[in-house]
PDB file of N, CA and C in Angstrom:
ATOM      1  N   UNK A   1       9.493 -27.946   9.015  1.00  0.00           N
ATOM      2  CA  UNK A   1       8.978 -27.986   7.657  1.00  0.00           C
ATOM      3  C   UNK A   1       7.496 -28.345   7.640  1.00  0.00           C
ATOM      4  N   UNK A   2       6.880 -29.077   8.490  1.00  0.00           N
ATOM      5  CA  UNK A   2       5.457 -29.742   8.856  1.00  0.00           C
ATOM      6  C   UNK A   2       4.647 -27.937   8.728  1.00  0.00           C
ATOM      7  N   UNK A   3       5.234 -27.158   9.711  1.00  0.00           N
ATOM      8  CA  UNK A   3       4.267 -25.893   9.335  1.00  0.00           C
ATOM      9  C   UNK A   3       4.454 -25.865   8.090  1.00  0.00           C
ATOM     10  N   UNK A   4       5.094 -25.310   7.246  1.00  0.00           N
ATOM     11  CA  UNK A   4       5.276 -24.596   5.938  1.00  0.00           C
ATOM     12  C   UNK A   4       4.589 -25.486   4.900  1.00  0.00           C
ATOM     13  N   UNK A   5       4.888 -26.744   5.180  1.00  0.00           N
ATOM     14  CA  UNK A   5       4.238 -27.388   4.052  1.00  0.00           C
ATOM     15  C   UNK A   5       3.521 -28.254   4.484  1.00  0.00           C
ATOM     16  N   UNK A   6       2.627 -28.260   5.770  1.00  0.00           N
ATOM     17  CA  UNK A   6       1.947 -29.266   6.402  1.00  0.00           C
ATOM     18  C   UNK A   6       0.756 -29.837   5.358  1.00  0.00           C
ATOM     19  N   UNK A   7       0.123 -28.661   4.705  1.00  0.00           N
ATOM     20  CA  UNK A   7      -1.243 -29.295   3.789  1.00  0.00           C
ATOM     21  C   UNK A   7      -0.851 -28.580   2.787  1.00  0.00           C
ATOM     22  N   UNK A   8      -1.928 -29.177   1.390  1.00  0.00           N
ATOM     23  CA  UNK A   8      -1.678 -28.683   0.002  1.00  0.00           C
ATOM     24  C   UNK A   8      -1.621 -27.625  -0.129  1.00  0.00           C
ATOM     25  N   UNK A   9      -2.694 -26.884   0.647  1.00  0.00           N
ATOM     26  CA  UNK A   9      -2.987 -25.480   0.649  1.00  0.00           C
ATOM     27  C   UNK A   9      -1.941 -24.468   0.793  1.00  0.00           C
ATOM     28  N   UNK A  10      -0.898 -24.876   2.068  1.00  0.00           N
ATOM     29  CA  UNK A  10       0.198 -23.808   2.332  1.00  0.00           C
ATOM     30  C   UNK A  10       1.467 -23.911   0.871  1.00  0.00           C
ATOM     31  N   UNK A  11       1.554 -25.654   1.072  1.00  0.00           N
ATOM     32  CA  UNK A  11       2.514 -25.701  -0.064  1.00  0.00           C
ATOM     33  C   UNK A  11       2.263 -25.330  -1.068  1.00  0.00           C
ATOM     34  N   UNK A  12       0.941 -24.988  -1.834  1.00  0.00           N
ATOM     35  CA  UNK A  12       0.703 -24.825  -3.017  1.00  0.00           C
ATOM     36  C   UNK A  12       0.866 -22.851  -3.096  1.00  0.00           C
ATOM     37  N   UNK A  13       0.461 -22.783  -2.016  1.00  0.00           N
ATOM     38  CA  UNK A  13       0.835 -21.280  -1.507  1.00  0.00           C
ATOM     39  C   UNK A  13       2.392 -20.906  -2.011  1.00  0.00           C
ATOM     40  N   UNK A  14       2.879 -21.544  -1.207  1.00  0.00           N
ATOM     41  CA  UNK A  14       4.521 -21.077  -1.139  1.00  0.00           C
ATOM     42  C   UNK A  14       4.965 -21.353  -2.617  1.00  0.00           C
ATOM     43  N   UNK A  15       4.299 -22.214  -3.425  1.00  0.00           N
ATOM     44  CA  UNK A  15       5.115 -22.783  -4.809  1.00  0.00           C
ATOM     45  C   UNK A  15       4.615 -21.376  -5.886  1.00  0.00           C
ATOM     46  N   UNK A  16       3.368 -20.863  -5.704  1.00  0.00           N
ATOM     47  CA  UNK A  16       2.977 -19.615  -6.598  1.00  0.00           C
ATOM     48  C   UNK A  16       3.612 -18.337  -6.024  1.00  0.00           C
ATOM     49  N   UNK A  17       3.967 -18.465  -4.361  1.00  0.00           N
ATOM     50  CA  UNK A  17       4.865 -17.340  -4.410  1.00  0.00           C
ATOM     51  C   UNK A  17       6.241 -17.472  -4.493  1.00  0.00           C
ATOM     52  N   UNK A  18       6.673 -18.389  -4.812  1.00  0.00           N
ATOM     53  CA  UNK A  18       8.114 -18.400  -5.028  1.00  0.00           C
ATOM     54  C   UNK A  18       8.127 -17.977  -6.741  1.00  0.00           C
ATOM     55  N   UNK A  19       7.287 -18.480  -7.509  1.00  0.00           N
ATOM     56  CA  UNK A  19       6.874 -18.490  -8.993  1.00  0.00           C
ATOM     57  C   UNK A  19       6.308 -16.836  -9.047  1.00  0.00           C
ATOM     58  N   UNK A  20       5.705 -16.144  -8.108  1.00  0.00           N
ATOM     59  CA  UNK A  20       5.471 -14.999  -8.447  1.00  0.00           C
ATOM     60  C   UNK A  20       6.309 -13.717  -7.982  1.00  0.00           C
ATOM     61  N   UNK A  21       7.400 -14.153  -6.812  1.00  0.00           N
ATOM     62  CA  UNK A  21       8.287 -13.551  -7.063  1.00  0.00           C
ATOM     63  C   UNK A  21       9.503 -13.396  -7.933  1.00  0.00           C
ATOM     64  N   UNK A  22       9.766 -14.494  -8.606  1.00  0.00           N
ATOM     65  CA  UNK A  22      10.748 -14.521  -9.450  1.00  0.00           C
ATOM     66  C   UNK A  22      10.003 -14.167 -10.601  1.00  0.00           C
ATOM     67  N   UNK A  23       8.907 -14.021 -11.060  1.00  0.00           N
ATOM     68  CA  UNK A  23       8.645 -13.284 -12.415  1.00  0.00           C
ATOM     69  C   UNK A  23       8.376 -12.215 -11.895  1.00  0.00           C
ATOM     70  N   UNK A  24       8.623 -11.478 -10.808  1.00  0.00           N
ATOM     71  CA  UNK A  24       8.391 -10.098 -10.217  1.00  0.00           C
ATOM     72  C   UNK A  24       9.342  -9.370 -10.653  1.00  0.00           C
ATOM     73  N   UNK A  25      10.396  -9.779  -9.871  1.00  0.00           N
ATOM     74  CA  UNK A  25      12.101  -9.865 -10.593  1.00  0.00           C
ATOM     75  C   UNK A  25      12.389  -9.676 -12.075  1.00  0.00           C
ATOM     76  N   UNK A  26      11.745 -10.621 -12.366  1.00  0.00           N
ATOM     77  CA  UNK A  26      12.230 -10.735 -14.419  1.00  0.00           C
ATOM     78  C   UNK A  26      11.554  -9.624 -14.812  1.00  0.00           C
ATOM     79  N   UNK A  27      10.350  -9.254 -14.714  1.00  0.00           N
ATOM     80  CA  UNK A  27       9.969  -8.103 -15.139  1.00  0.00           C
ATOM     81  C   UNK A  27      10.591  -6.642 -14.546  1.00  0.00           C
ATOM     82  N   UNK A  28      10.873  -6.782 -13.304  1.00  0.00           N
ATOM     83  CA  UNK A  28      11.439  -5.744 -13.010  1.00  0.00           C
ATOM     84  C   UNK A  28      12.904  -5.160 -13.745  1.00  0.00           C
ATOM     85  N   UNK A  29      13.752  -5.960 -13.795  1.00  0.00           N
ATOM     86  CA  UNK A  29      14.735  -5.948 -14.419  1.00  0.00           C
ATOM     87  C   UNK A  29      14.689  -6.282 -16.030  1.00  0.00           C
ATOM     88  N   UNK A  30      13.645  -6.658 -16.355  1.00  0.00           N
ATOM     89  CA  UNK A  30      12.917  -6.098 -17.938  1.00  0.00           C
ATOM     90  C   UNK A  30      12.862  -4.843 -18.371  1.00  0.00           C
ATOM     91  N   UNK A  31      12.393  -3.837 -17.284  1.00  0.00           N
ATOM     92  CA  UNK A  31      11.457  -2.636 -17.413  1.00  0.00           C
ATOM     93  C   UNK A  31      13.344  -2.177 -16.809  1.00  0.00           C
ATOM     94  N   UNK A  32      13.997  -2.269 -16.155  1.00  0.00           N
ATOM     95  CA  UNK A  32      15.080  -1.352 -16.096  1.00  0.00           C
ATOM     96  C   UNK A  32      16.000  -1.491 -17.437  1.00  0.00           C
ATOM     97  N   UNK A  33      16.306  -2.411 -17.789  1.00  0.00           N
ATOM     98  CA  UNK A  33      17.351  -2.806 -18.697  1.00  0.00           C
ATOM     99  C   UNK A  33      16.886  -2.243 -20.178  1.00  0.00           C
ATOM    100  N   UNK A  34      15.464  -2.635 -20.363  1.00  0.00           N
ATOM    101  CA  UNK A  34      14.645  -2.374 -21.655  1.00  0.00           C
ATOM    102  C   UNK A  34      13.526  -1.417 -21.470  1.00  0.00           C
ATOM    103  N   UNK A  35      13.663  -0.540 -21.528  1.00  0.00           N
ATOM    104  CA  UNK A  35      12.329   0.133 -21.389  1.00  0.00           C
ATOM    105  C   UNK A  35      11.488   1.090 -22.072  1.00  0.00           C
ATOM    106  N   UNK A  36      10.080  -0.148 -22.570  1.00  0.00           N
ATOM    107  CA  UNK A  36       9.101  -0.213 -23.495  1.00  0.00           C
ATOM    108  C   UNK A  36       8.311  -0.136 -23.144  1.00  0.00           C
ATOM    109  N   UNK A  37       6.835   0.308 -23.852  1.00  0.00           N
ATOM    110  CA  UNK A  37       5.455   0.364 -23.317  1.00  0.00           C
ATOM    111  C   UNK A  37       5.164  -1.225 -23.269  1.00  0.00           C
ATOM    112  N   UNK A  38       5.755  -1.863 -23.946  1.00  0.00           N
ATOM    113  CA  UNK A  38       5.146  -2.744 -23.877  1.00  0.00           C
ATOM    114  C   UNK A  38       5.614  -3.948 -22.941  1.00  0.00           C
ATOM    115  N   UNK A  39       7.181  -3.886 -21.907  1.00  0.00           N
ATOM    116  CA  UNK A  39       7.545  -3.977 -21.430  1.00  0.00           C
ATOM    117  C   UNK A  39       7.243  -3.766 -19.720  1.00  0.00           C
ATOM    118  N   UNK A  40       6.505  -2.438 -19.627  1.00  0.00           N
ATOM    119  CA  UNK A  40       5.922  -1.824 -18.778  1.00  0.00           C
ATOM    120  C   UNK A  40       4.559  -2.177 -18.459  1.00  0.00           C
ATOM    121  N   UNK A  41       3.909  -2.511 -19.437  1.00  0.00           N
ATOM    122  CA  UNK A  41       2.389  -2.672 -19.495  1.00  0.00           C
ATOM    123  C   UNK A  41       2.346  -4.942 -18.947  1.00  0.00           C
ATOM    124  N   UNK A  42       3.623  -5.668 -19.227  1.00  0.00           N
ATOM    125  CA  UNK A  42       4.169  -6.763 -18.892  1.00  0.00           C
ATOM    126  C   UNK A  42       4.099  -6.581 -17.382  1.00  0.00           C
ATOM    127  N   UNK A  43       4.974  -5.268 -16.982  1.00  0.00           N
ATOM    128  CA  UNK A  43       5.844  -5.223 -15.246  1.00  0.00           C
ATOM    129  C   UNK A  43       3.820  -5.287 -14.547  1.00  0.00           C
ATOM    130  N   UNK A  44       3.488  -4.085 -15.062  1.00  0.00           N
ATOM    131  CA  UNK A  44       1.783  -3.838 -14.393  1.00  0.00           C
ATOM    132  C   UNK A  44       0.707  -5.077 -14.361  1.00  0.00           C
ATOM    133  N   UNK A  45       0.886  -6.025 -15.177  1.00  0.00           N
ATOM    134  CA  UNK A  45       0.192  -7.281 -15.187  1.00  0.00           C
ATOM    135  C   UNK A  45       1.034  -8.234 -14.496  1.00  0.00           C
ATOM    136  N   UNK A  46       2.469  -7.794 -14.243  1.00  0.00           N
ATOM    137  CA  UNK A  46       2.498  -9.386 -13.313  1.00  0.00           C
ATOM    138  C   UNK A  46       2.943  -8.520 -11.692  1.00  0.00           C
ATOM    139  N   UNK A  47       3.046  -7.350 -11.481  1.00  0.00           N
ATOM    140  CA  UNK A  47       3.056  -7.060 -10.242  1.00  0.00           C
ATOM    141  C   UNK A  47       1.908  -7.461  -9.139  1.00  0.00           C
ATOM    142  N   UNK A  48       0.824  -7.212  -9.770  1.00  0.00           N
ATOM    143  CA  UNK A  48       0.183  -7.732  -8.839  1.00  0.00           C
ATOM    144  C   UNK A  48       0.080  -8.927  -8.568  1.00  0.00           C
ATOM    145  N   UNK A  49       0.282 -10.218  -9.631  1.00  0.00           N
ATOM    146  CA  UNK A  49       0.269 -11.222  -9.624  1.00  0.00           C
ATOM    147  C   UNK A  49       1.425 -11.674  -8.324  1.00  0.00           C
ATOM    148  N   UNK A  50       2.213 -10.974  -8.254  1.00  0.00           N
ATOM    149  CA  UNK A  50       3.577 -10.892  -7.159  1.00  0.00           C
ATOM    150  C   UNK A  50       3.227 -10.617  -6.117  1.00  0.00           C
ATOM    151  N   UNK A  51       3.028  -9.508  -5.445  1.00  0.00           N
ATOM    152  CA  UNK A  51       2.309  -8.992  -4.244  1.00  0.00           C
ATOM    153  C   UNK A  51       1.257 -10.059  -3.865  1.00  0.00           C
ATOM    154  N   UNK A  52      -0.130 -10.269  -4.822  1.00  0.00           N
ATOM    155  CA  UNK A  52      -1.130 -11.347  -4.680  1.00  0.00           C
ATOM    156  C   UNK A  52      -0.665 -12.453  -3.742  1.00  0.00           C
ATOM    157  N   UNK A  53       0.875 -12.888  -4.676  1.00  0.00           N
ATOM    158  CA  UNK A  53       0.880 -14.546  -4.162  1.00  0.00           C
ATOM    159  C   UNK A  53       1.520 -14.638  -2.595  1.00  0.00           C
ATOM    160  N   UNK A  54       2.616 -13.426  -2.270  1.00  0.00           N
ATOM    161  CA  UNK A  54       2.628 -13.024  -0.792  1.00  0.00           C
ATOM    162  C   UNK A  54       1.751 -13.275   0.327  1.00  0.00           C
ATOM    163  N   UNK A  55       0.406 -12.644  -0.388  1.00  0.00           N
ATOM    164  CA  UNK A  55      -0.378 -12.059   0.270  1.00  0.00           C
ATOM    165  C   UNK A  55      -1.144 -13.550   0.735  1.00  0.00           C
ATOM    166  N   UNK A  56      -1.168 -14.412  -0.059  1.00  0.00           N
ATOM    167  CA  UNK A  56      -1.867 -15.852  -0.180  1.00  0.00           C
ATOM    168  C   UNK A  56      -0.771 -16.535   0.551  1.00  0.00           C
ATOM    169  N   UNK A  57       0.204 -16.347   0.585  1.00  0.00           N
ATOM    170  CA  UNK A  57       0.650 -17.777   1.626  1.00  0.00           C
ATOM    171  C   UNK A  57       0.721 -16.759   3.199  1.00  0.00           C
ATOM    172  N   UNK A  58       0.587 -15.234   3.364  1.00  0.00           N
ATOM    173  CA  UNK A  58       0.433 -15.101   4.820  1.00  0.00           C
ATOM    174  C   UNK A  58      -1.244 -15.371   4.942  1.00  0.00           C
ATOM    175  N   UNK A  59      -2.169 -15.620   4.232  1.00  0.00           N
ATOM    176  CA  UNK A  59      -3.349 -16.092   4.644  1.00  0.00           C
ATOM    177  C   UNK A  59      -3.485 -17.329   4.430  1.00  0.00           C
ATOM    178  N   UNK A  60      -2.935 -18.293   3.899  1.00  0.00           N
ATOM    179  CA  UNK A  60      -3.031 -19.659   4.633  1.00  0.00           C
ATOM    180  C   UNK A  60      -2.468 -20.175   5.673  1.00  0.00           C
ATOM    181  N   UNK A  61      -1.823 -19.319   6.501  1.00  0.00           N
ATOM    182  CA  UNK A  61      -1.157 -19.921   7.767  1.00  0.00           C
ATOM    183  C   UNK A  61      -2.553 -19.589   8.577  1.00  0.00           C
ATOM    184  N   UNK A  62      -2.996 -21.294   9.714  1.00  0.00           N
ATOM    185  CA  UNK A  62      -4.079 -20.842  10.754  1.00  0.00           C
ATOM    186  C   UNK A  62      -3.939 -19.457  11.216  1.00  0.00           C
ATOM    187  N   UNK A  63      -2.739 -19.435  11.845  1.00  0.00           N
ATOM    188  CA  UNK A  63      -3.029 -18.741  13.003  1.00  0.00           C
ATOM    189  C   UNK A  63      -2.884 -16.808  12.389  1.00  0.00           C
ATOM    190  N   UNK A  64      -2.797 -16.504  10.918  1.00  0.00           N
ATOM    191  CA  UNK A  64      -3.148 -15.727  10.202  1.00  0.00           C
ATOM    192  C   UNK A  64      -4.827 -15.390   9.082  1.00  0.00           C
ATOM    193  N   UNK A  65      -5.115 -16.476   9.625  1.00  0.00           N
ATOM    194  CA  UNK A  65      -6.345 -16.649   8.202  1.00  0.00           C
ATOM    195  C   UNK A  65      -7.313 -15.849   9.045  1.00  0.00           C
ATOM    196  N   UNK A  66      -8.281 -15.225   8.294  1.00  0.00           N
ATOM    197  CA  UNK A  66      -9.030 -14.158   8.414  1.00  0.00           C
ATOM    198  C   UNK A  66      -8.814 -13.000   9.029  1.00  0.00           C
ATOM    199  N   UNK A  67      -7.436 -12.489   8.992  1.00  0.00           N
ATOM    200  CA  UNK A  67      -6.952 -11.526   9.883  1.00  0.00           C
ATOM    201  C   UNK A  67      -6.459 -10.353   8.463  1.00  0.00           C
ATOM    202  N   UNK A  68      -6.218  -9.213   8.876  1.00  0.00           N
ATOM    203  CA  UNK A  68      -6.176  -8.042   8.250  1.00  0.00           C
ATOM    204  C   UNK A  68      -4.729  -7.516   8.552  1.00  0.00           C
ATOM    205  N   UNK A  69      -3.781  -7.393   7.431  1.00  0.00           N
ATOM    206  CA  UNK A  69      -2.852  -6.521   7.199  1.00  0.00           C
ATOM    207  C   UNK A  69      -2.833  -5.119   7.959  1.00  0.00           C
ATOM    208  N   UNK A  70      -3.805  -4.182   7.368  1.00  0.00           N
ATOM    209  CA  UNK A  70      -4.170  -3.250   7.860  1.00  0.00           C
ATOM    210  C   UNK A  70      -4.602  -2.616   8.881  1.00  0.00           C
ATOM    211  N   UNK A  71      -6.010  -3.411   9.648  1.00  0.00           N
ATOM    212  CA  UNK A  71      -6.673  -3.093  10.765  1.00  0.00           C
ATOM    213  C   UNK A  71      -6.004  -4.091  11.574  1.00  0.00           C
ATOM    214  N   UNK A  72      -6.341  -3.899  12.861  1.00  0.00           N
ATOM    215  CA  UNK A  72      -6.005  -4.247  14.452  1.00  0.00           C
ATOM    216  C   UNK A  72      -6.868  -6.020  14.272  1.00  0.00           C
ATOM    217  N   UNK A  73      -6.248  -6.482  15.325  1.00  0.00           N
ATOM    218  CA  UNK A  73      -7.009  -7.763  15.060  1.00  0.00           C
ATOM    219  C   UNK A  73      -8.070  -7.652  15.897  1.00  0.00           C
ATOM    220  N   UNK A  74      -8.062  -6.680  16.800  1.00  0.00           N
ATOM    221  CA  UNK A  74      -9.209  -6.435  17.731  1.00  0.00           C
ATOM    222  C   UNK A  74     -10.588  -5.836  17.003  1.00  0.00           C
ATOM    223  N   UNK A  75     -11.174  -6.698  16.713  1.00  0.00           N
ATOM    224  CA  UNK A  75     -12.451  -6.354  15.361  1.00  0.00           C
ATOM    225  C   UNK A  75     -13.893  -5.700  16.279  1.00  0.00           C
ATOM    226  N   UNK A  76     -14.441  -5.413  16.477  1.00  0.00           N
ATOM    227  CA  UNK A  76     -15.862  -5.195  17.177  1.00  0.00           C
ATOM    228  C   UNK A  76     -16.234  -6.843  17.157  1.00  0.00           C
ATOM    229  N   UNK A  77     -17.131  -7.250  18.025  1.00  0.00           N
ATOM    230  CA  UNK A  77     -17.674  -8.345  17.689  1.00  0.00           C
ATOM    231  C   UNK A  77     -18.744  -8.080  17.091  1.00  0.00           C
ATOM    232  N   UNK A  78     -19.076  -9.340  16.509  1.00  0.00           N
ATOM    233  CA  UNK A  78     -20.615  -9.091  15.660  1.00  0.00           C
ATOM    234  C   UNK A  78     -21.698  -9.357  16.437  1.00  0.00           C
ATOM    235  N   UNK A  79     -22.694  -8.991  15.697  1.00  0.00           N
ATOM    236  CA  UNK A  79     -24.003  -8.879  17.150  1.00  0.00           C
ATOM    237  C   UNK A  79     -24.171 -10.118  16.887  1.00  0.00           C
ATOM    238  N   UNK A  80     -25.215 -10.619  17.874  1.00  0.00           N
ATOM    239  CA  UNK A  80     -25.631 -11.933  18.191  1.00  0.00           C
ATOM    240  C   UNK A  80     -26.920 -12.230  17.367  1.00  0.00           C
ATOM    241  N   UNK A  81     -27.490 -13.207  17.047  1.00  0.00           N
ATOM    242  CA  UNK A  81     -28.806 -13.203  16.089  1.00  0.00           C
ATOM    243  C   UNK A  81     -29.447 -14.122  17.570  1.00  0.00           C
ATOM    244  N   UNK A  82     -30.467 -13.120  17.591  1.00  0.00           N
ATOM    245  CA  UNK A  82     -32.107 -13.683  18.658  1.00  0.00           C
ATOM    246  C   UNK A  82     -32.888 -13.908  17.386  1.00  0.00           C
ATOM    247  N   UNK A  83     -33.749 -15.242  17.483  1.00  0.00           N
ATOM    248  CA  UNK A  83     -34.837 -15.631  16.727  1.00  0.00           C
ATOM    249  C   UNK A  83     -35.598 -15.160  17.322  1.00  0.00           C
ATOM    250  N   UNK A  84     -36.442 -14.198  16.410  1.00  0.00           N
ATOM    251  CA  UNK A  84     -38.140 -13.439  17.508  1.00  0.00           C
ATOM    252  C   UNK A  84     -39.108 -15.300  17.656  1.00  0.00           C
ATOM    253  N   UNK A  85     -39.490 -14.972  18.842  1.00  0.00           N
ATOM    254  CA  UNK A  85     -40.885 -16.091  19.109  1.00  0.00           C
ATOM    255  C   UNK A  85     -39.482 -17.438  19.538  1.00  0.00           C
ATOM    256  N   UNK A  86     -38.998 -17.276  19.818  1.00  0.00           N
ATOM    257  CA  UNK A  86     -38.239 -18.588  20.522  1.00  0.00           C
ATOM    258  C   UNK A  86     -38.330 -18.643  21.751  1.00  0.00           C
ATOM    259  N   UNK A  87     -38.118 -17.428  22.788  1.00  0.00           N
ATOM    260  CA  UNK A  87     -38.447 -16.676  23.603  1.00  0.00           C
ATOM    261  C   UNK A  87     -39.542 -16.419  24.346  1.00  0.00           C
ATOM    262  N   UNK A  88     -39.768 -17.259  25.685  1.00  0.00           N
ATOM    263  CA  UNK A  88     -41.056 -17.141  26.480  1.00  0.00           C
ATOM    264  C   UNK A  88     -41.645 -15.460  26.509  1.00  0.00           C
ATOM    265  N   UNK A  89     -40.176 -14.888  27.272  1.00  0.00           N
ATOM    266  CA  UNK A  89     -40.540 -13.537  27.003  1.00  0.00           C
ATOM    267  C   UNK A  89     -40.433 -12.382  25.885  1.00  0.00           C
ATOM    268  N   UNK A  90     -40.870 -12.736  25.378  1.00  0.00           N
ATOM    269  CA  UNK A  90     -40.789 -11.931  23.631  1.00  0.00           C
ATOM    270  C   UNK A  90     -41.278 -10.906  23.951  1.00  0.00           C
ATOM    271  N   UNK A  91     -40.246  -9.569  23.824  1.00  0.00           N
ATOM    272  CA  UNK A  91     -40.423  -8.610  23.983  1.00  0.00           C
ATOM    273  C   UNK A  91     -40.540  -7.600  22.259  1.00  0.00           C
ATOM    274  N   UNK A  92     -41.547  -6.941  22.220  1.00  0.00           N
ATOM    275  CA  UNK A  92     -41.428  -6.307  20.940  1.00  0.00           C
ATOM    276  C   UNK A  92     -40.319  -5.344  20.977  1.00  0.00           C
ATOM    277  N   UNK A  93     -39.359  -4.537  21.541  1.00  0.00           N
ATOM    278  CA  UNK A  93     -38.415  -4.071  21.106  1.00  0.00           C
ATOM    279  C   UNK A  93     -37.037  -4.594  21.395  1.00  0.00           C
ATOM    280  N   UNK A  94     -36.060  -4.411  20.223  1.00  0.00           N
ATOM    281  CA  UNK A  94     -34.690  -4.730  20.078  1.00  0.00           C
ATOM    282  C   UNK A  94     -33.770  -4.597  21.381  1.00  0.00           C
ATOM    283  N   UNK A  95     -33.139  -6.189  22.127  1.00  0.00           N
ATOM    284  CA  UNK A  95     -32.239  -5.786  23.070  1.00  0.00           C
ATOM    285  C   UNK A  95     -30.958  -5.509  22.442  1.00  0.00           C
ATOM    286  N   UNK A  96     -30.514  -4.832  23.613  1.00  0.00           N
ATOM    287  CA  UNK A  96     -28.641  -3.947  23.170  1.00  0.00           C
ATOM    288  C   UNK A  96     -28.250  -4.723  22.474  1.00  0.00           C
ATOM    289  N   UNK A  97     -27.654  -4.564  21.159  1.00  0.00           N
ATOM    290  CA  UNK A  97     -26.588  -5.291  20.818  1.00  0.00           C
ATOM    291  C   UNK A  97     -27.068  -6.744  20.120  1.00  0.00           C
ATOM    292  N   UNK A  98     -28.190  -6.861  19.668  1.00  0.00           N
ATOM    293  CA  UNK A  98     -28.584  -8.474  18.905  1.00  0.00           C
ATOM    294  C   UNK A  98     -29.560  -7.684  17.839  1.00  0.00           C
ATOM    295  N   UNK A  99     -29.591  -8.671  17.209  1.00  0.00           N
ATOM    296  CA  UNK A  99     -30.507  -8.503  15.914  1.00  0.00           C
ATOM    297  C   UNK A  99     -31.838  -9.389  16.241  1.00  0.00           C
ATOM    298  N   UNK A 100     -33.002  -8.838  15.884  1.00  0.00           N
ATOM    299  CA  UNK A 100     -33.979  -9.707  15.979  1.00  0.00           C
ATOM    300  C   UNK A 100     -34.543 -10.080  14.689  1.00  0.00           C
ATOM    301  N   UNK A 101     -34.555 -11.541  14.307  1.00  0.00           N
ATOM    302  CA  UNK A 101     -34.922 -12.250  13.284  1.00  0.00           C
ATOM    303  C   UNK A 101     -35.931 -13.047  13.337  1.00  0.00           C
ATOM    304  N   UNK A 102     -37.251 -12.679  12.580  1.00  0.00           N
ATOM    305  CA  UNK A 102     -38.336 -13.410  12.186  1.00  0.00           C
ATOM    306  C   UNK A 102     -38.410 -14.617  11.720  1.00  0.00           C
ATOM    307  N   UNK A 103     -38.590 -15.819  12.151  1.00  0.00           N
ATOM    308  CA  UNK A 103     -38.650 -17.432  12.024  1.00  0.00           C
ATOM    309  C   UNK A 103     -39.209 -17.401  10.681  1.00  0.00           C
ATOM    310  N   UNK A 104     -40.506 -16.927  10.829  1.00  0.00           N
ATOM    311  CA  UNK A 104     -41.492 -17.449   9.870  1.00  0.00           C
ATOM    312  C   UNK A 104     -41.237 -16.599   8.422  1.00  0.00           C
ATOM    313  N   UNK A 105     -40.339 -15.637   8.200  1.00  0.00           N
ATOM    314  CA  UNK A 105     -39.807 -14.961   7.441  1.00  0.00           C
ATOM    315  C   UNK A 105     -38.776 -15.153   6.865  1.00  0.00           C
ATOM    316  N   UNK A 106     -38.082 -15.362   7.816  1.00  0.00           N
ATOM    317  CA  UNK A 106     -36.439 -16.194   7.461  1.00  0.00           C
ATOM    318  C   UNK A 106     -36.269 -17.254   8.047  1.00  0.00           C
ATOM    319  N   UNK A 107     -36.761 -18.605   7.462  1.00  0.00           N
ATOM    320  CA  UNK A 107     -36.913 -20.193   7.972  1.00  0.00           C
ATOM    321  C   UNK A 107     -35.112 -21.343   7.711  1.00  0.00           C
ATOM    322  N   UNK A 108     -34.867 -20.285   6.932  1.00  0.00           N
ATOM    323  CA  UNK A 108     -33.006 -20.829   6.976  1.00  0.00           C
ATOM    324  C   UNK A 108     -32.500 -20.509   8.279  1.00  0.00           C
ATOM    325  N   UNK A 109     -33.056 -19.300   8.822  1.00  0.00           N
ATOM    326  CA  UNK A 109     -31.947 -18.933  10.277  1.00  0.00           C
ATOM    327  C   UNK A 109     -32.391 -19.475  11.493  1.00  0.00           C
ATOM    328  N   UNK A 110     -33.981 -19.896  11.662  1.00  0.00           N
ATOM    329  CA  UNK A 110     -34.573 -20.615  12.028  1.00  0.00           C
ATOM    330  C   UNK A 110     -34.287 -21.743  12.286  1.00  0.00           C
ATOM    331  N   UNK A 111     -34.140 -22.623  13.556  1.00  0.00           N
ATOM    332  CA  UNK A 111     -34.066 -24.112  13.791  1.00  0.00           C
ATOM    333  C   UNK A 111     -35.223 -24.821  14.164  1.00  0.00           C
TER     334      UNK A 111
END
C-alpha cells in the first residue's frame, strides 16, 4: 500500500480517478438508458475528465513520470549546452552534437 499511497500526490491521484471513473460510468449509462442532447453533451464533458484522471495517476508513479504512452522510452538525448568563452580552446564553429551559448548574451545559462 506504501507504493499506491506513499505521498499526497499518488493518493490524491487515485481518489480523482476512482471519482472519475465512476462518473464515467454514470454518464455512460445516462447516455444508454436516456438518450438526449443534453445527456450526451454531459457524457462529452465528463469523458475526458475520466480518461484525464487515469492518465494522472499512471504519471505520478516515479518510475512512470515523464514517460510517454505513445513513443518508446528510448528518447534521442538532448544536446549538451557548451558556454562559448569558457573554453581555453574556443573554437568558432559548432562541435557535433552541443549547442553553443553566448555568456554575455544569455547570463542565466552562464555560471
Amino acid at each position: 500500500w506504501l507504493k499506491h499511497l506513499g505521498n499526497d500526490g499518488i493518493a490524491g491521484a487515485w481518489i480523482f480517478a476512482v471519482l472519475g471513473v465512476v462518473g464515467g460510468i454514470g454518464v455512460t449509462a445516462l447516455v444508454i438508458f436516456e438518450s438526449s442532447v443534453k445527456n450526451w453533451l454531459i457524457f462529452w464533458t465528463t469523458m475526458p475528465f475520466s480518461i484525464g484522471s487515469l492518465l494522472l495517476v499512471r504519471a505520478s508513479y516515479p518510475d512512470t513520470m515523464n514517460s510517454s504512452i505513445f513513443f518508446s522510452s528510448e528518447d534521442p538525448p538532448l544536446p549538451e549546452i557548451e558556454i562559448a568563452g569558457t573554453d581555453d580552446n574556443d573554437n568558432e564553429g559548432d562541435i557535433a552534437g552541443k549547442v553553443k551559448v553566448n555568456g554575455e548574451q544569455t547570463p542565466l545559462l552562464s555560471s
